[in-house]
C-alpha atoms as a PDB file:
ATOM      1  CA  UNK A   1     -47.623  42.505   4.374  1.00  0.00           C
ATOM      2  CA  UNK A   2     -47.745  42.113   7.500  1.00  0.00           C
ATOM      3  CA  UNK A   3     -49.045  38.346   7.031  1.00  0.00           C
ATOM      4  CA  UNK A   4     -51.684  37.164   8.566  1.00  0.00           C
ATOM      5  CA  UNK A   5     -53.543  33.789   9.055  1.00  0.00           C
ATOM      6  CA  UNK A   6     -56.483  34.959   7.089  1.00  0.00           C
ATOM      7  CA  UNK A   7     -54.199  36.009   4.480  1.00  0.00           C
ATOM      8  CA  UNK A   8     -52.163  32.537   4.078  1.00  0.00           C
ATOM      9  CA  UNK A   9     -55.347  30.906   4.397  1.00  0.00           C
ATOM     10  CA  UNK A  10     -56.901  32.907   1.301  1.00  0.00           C
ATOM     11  CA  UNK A  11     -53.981  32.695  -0.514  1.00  0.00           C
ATOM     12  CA  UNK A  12     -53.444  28.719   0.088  1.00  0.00           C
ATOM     13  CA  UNK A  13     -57.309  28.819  -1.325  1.00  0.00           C
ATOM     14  CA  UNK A  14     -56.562  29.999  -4.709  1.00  0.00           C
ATOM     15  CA  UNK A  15     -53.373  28.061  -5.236  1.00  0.00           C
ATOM     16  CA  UNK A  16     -56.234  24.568  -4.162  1.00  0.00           C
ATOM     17  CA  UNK A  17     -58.618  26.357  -6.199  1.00  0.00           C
ATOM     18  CA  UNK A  18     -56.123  26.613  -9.215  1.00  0.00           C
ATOM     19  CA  UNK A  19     -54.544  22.845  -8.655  1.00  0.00           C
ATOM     20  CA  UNK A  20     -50.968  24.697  -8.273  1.00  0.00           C
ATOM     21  CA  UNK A  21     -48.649  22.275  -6.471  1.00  0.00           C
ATOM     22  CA  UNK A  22     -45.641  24.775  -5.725  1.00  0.00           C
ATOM     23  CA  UNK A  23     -47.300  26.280  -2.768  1.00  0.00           C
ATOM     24  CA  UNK A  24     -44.786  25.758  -0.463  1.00  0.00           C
ATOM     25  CA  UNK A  25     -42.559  28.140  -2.236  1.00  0.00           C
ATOM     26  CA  UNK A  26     -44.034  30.923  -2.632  1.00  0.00           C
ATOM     27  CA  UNK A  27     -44.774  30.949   0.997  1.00  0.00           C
ATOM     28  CA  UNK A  28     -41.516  31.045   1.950  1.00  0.00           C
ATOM     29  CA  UNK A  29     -40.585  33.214  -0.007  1.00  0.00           C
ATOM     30  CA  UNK A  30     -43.680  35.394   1.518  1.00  0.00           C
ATOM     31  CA  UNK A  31     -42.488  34.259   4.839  1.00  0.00           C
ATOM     32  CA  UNK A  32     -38.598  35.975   4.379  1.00  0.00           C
ATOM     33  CA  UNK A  33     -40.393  39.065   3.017  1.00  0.00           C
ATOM     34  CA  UNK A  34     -42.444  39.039   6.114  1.00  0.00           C
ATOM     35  CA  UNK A  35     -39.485  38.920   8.561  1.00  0.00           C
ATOM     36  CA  UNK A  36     -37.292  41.240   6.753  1.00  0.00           C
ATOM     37  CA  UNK A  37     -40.199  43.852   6.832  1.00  0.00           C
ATOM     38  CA  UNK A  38     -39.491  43.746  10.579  1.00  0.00           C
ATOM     39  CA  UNK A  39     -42.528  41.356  11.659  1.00  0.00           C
ATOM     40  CA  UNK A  40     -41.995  38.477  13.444  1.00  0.00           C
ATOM     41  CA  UNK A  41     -43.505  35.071  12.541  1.00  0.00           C
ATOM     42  CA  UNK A  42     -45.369  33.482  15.048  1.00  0.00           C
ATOM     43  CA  UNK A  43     -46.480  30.442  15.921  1.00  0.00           C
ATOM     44  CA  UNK A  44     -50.221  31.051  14.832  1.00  0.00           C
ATOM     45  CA  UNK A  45     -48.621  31.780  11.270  1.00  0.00           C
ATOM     46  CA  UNK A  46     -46.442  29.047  11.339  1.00  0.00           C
ATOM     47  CA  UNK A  47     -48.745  26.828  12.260  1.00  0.00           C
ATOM     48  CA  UNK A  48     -51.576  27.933   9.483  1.00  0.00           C
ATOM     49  CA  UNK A  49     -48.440  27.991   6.661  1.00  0.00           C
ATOM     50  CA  UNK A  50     -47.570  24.093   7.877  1.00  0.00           C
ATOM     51  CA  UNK A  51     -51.526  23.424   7.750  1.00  0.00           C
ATOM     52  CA  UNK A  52     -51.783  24.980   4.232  1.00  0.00           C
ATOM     53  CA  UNK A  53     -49.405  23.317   2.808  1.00  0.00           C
ATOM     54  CA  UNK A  54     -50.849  20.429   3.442  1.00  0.00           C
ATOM     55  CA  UNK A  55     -54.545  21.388   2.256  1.00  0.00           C
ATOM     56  CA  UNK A  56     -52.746  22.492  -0.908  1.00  0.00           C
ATOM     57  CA  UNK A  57     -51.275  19.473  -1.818  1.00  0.00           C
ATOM     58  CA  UNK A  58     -53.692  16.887  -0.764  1.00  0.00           C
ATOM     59  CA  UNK A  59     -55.484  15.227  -3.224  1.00  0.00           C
ATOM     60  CA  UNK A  60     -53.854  16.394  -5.992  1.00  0.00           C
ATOM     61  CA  UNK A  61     -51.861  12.892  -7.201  1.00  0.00           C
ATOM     62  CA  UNK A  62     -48.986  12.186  -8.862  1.00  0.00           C
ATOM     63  CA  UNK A  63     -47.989  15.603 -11.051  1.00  0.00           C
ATOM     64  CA  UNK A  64     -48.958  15.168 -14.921  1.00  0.00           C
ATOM     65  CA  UNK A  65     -46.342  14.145 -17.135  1.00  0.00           C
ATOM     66  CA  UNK A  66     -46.266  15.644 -20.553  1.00  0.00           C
ATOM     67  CA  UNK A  67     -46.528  13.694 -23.294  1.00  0.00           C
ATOM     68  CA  UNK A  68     -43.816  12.507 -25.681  1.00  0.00           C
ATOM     69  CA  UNK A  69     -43.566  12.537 -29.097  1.00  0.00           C
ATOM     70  CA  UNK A  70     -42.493  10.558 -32.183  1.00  0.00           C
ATOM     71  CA  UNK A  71     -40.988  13.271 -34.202  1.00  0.00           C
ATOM     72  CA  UNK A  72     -40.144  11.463 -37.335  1.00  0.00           C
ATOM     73  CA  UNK A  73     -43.815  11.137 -37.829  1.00  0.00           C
ATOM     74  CA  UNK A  74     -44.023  15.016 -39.065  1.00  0.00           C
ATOM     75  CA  UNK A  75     -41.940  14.167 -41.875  1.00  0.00           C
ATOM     76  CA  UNK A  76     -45.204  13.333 -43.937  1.00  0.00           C
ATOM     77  CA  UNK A  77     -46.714  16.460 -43.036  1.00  0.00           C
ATOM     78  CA  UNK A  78     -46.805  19.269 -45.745  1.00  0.00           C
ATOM     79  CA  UNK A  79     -44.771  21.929 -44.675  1.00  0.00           C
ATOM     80  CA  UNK A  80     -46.298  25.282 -44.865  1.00  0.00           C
ATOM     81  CA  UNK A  81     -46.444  29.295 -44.124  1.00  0.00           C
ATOM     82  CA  UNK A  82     -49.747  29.618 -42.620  1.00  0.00           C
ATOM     83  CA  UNK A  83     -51.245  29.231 -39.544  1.00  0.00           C
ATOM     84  CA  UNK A  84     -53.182  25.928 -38.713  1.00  0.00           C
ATOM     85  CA  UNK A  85     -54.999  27.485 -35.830  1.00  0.00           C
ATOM     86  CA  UNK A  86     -56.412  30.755 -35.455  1.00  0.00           C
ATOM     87  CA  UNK A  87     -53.857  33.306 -34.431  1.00  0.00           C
ATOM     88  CA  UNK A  88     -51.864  30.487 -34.117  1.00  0.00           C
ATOM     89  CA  UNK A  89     -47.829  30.392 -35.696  1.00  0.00           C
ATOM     90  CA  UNK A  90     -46.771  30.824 -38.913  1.00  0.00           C
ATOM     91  CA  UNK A  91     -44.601  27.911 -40.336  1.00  0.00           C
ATOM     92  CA  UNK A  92     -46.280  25.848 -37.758  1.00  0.00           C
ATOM     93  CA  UNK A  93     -44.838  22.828 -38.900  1.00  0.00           C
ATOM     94  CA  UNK A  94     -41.254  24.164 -38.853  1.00  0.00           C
ATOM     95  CA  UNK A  95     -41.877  25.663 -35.587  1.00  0.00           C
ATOM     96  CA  UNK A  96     -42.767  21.943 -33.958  1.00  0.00           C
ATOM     97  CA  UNK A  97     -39.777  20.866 -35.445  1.00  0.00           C
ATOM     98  CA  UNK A  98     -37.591  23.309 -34.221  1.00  0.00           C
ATOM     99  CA  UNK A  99     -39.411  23.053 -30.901  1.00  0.00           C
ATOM    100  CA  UNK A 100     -38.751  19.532 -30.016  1.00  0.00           C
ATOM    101  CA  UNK A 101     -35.329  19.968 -31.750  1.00  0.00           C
ATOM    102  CA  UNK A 102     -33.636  22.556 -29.197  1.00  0.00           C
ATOM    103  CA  UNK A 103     -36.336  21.215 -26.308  1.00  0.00           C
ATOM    104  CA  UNK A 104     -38.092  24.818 -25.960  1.00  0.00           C
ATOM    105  CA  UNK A 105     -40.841  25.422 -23.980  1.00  0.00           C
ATOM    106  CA  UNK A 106     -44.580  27.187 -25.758  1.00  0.00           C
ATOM    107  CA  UNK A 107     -43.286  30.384 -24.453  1.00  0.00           C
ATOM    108  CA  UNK A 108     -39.468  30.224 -25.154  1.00  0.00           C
ATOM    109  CA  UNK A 109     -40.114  29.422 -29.082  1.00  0.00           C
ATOM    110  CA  UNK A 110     -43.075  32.570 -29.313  1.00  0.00           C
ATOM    111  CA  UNK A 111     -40.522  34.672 -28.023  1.00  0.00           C
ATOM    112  CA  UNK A 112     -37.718  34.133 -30.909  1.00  0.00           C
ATOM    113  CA  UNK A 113     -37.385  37.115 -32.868  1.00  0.00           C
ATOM    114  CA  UNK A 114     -34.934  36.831 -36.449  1.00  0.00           C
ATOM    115  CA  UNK A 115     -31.853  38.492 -34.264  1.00  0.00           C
ATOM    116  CA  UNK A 116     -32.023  35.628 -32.209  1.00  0.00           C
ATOM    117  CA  UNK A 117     -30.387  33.144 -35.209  1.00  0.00           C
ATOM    118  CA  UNK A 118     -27.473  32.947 -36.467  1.00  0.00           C
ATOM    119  CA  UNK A 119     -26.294  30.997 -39.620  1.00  0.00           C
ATOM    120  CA  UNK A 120     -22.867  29.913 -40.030  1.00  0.00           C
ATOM    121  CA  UNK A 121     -23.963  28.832 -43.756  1.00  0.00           C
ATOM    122  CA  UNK A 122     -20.576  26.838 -45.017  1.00  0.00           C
ATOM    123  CA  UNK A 123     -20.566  25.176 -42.041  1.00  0.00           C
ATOM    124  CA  UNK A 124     -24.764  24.029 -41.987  1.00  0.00           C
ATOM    125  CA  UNK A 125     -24.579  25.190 -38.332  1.00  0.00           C
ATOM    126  CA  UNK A 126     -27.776  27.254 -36.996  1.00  0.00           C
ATOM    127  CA  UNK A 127     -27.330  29.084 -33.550  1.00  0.00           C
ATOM    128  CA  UNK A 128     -30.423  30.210 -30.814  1.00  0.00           C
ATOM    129  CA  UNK A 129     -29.827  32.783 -28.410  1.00  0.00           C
ATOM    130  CA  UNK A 130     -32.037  31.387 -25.697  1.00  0.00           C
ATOM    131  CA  UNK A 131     -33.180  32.366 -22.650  1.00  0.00           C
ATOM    132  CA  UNK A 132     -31.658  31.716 -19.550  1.00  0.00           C
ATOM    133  CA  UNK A 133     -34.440  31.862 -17.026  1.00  0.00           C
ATOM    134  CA  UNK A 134     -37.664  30.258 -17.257  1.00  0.00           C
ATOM    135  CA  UNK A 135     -39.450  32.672 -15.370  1.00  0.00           C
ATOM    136  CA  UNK A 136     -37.843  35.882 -17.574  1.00  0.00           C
ATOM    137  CA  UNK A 137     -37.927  34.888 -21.734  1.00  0.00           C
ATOM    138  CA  UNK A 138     -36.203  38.159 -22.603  1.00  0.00           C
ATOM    139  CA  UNK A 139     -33.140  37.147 -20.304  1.00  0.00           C
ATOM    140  CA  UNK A 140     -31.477  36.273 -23.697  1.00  0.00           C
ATOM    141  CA  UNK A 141     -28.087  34.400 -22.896  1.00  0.00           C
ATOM    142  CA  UNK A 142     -28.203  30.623 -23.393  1.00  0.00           C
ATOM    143  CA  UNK A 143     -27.124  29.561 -27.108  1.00  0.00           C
ATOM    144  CA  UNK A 144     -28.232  26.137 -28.515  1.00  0.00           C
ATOM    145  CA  UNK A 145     -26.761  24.463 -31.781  1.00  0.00           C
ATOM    146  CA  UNK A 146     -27.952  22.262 -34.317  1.00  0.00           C
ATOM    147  CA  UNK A 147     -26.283  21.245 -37.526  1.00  0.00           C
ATOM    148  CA  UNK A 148     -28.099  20.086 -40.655  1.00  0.00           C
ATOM    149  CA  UNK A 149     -29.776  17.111 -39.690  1.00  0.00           C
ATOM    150  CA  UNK A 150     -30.858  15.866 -43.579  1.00  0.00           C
ATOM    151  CA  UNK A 151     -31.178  12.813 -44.472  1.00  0.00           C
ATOM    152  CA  UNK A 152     -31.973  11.044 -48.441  1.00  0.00           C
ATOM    153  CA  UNK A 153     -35.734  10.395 -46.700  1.00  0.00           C
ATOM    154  CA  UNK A 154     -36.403  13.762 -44.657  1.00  0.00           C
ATOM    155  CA  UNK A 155     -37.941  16.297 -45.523  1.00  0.00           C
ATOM    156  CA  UNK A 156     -36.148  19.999 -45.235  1.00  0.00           C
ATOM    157  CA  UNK A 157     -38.730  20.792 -42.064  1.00  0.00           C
ATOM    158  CA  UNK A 158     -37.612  17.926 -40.070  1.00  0.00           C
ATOM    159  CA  UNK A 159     -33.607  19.669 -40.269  1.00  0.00           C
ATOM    160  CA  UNK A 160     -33.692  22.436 -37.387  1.00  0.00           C
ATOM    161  CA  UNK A 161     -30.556  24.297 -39.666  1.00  0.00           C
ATOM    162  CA  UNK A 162     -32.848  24.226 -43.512  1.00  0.00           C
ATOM    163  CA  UNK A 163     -36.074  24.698 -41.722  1.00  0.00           C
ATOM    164  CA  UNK A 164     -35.006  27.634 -40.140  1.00  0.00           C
ATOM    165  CA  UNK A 165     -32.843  28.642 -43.290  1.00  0.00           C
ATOM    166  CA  UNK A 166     -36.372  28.471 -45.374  1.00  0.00           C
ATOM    167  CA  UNK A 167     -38.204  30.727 -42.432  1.00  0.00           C
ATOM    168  CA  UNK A 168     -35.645  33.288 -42.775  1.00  0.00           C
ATOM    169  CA  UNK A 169     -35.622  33.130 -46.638  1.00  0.00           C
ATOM    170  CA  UNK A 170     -39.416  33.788 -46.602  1.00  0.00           C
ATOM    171  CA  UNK A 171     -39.166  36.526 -44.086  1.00  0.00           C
ATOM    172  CA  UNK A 172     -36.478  38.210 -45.987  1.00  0.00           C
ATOM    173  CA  UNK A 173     -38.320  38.293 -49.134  1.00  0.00           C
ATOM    174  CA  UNK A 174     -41.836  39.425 -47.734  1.00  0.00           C
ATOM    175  CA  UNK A 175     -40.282  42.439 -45.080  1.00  0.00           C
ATOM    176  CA  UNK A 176     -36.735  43.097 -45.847  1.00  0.00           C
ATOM    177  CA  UNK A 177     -33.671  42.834 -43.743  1.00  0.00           C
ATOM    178  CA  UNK A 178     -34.421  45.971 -41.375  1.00  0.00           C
ATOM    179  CA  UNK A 179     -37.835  45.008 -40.718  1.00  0.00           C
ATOM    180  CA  UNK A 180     -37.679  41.612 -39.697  1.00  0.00           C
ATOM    181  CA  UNK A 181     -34.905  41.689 -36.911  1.00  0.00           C
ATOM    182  CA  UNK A 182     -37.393  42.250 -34.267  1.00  0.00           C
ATOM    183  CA  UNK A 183     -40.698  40.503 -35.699  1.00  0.00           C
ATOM    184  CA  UNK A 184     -41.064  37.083 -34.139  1.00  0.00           C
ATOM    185  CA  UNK A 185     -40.220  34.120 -35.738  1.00  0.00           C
ATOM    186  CA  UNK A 186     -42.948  31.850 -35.478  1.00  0.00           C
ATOM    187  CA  UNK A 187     -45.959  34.844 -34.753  1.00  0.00           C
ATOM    188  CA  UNK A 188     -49.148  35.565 -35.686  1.00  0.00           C
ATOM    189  CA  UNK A 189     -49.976  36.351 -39.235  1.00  0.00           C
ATOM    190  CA  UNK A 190     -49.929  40.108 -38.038  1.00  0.00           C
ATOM    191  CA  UNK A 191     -46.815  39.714 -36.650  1.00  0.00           C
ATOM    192  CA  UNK A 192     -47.571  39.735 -33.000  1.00  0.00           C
ATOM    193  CA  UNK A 193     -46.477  36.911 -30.586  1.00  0.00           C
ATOM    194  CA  UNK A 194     -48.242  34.159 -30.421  1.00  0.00           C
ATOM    195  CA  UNK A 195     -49.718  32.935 -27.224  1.00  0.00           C
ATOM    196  CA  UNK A 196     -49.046  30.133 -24.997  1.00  0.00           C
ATOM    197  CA  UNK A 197     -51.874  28.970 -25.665  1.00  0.00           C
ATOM    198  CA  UNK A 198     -52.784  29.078 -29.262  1.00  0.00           C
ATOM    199  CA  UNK A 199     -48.799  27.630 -29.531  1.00  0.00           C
ATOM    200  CA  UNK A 200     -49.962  24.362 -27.731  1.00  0.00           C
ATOM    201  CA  UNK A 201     -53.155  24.860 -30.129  1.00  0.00           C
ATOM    202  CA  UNK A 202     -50.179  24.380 -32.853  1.00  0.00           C
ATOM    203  CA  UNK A 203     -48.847  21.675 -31.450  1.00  0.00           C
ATOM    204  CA  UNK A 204     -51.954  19.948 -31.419  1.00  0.00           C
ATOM    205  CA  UNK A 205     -52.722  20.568 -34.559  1.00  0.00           C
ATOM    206  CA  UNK A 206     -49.754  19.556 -36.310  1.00  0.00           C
ATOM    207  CA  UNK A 207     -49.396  16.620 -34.643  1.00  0.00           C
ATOM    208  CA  UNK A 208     -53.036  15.813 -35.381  1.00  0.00           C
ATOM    209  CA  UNK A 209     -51.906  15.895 -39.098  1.00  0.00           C
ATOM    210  CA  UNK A 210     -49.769  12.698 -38.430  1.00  0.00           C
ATOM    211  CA  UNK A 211     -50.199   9.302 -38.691  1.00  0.00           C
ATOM    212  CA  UNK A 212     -49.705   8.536 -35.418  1.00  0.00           C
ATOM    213  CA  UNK A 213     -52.243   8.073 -32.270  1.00  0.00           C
ATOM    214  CA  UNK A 214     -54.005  10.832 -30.443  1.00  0.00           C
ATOM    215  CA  UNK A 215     -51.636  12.319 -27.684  1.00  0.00           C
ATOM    216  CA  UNK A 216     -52.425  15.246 -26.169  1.00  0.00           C
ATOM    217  CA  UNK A 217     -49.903  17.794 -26.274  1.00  0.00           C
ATOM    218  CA  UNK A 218     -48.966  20.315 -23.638  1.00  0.00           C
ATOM    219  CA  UNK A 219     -46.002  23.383 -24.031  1.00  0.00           C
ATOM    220  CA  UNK A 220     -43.447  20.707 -22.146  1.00  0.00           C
ATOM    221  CA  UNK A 221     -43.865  17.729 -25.013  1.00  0.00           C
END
């Protein structure tokens, strides 16, 4: 700050450069920042935020839908511990299911650490404690449900309450109670969390194990 019209103009650059369609927002935010620093906003920058905005935008299309997914498909898949990419999730199978299950972004299910869950065991009831901004995946407040989902045909990954019973079962016997609370649920091999995009990596991968027809997956599918 102050803004400038070379400074929108370099700014609205990057967001073309980088295909971001959300321009608009972040100058306005920029522009109450601007005012409540004491500098007025002229016409000249009002007139290259309007023209920006427009640059931005044009072009770019209709906005990408992810891709959807036929989730009884993993069923076949063999479940298992390790990773099927490269620093990529344990339980990776597990972890799809439990993705699509309680509709969790890349980001949101790398983040889940063992003191997020909780098992109400007579009643086959598993509990997340979620996030409740996108934009902050510590702000832990949301929780999400899901009772055992088993059927006489599925398999114990496909069930968001036994998949995540069998995670916890492994992690208990490898680490110990104490040590686990805080390791991620679905990290690296070392332990670490996993990154956005070796988790979409994941995705793909398990879902390239299926029967079903190439889709490519993105963190929102």
């Amino acid at each position: 700050l102050p803004l400038t019209v070379a400074i929108i103009h370099a700014i609205a650059a990057t967001f073309k450069k980088g295909k971001y369609r959300t321009f608009g927002n972040y100058m306005s935010v920029a522009k109450q920042r601007h005012v409540e620093a004491g500098h007025a906003f002229t016409d000249d920058l009002r007139l290259a935020a309007n023209k920006s905005e427009r640059a931005v935008s044009r072009g770019q299309g209709p906005a990408q839908q992810a891709a959807a997914v036929e989730l009884e498909k993993i069923n076949d898949v063999k479940n298992c511990f390790e990773p099927v990419v490269e620093h990529g999730a344990v339980w990776p199978v597990v972890a799809f299911c439990v993705g699509c299950m309680f509709l969790l972004r890349e980001l949101e299910l790398a983040a889940i650490i063992f003191a997020d869950i909780t098992f109400d065991m007579a009643a086959k009831i598993v509990t997340l404690n979620l996030p409740v901004s996108k934009t902050d995946i510590t702000a832990k407040g949301c929780e999400r449900r899901w009772g055992c989902t088993c059927t006489a045909d599925s398999a114990k990954h496909m069930c968001p309450f036994c998949g995540l019973v069998q995670v916890w079962g492994d992690a208990l016997s490898r680490f110990g109670k104490n040590a686990m609370k805080t390791m991620k649920v679905f990290g690296t091999m070392a332990g670490c969390m996993v990154s956005k995009i070796k988790m979409v990596e994941t995705f793909q991968a398990v879902w390239n194990l299926t029967a079903g027809a190439f889709t490519r997956l993105s963190g929102h599918s």
